[in-house]
Protein backbone atom coordinates (compact mmCIF):
# COMPACT_ATOMS: atom_id res chain seq x y z
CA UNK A 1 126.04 -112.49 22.12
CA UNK A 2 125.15 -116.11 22.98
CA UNK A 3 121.80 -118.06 23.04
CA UNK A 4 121.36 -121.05 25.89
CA UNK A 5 118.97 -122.67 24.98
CA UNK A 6 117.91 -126.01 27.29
CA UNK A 7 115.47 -127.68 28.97
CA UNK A 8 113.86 -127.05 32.66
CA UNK A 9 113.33 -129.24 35.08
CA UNK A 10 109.72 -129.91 36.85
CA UNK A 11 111.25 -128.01 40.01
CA UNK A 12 112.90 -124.94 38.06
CA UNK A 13 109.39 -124.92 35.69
CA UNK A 14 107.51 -124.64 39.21
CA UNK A 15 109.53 -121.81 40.42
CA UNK A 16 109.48 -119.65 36.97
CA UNK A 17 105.33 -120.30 36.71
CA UNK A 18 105.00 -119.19 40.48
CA UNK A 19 103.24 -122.73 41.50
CA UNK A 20 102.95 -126.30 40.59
CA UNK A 21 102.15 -127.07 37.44
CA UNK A 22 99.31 -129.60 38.88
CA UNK A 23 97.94 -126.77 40.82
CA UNK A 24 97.46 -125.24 37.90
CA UNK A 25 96.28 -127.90 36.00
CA UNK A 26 93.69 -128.87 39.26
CA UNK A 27 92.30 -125.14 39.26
CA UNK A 28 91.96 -125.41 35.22
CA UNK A 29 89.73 -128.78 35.87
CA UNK A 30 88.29 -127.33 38.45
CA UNK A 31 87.17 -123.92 37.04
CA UNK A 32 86.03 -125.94 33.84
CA UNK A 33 84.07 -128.43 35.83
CA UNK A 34 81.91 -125.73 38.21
CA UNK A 35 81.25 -123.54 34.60
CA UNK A 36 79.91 -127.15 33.27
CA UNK A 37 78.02 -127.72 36.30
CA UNK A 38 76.51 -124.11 36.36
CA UNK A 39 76.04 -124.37 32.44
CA UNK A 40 74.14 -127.71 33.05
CA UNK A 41 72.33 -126.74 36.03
CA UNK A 42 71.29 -123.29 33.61
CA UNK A 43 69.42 -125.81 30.91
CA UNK A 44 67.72 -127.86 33.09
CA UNK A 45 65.97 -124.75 34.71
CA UNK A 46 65.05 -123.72 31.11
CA UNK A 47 61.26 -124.26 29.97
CA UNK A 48 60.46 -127.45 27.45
CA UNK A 49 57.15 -125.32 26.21
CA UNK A 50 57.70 -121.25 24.86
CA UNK A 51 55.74 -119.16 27.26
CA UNK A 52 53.91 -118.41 24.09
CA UNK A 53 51.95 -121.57 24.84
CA UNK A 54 51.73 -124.71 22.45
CA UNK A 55 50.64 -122.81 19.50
CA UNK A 56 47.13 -122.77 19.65
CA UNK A 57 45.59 -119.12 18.58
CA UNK A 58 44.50 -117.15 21.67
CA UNK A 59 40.23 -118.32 22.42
């Protein structure tokens, strides 16, 4: 039994993976960048003041 053991090339590391590596690395980026944006978009849409009000007992 023998072990080969070497490197890849870019091209034969493409092929294994089933795409280019910076297609996978540009959907990565991309996915992380729309969750940011969505993330982002989520806080600003959050209230400053509880509903509760400032604190003030109920008059």
């Amino acid at each position: 039994m023998t072990n080969d053991t070497r490197e890849l090339s870019i091209e034969q590391l493409d092929q294994t993976s089933g795409g280019s590596m910076m297609d996978i690395v540009i959907k990565a980026y991309e996915k992380y960048m729309a969750d940011l944006g969505a993330k982002l978009i989520n806080d600003l849409h959050k209230p400053l003041v509880p509903k509760t009000g400032l604190g003030f007992p109920p008059r």
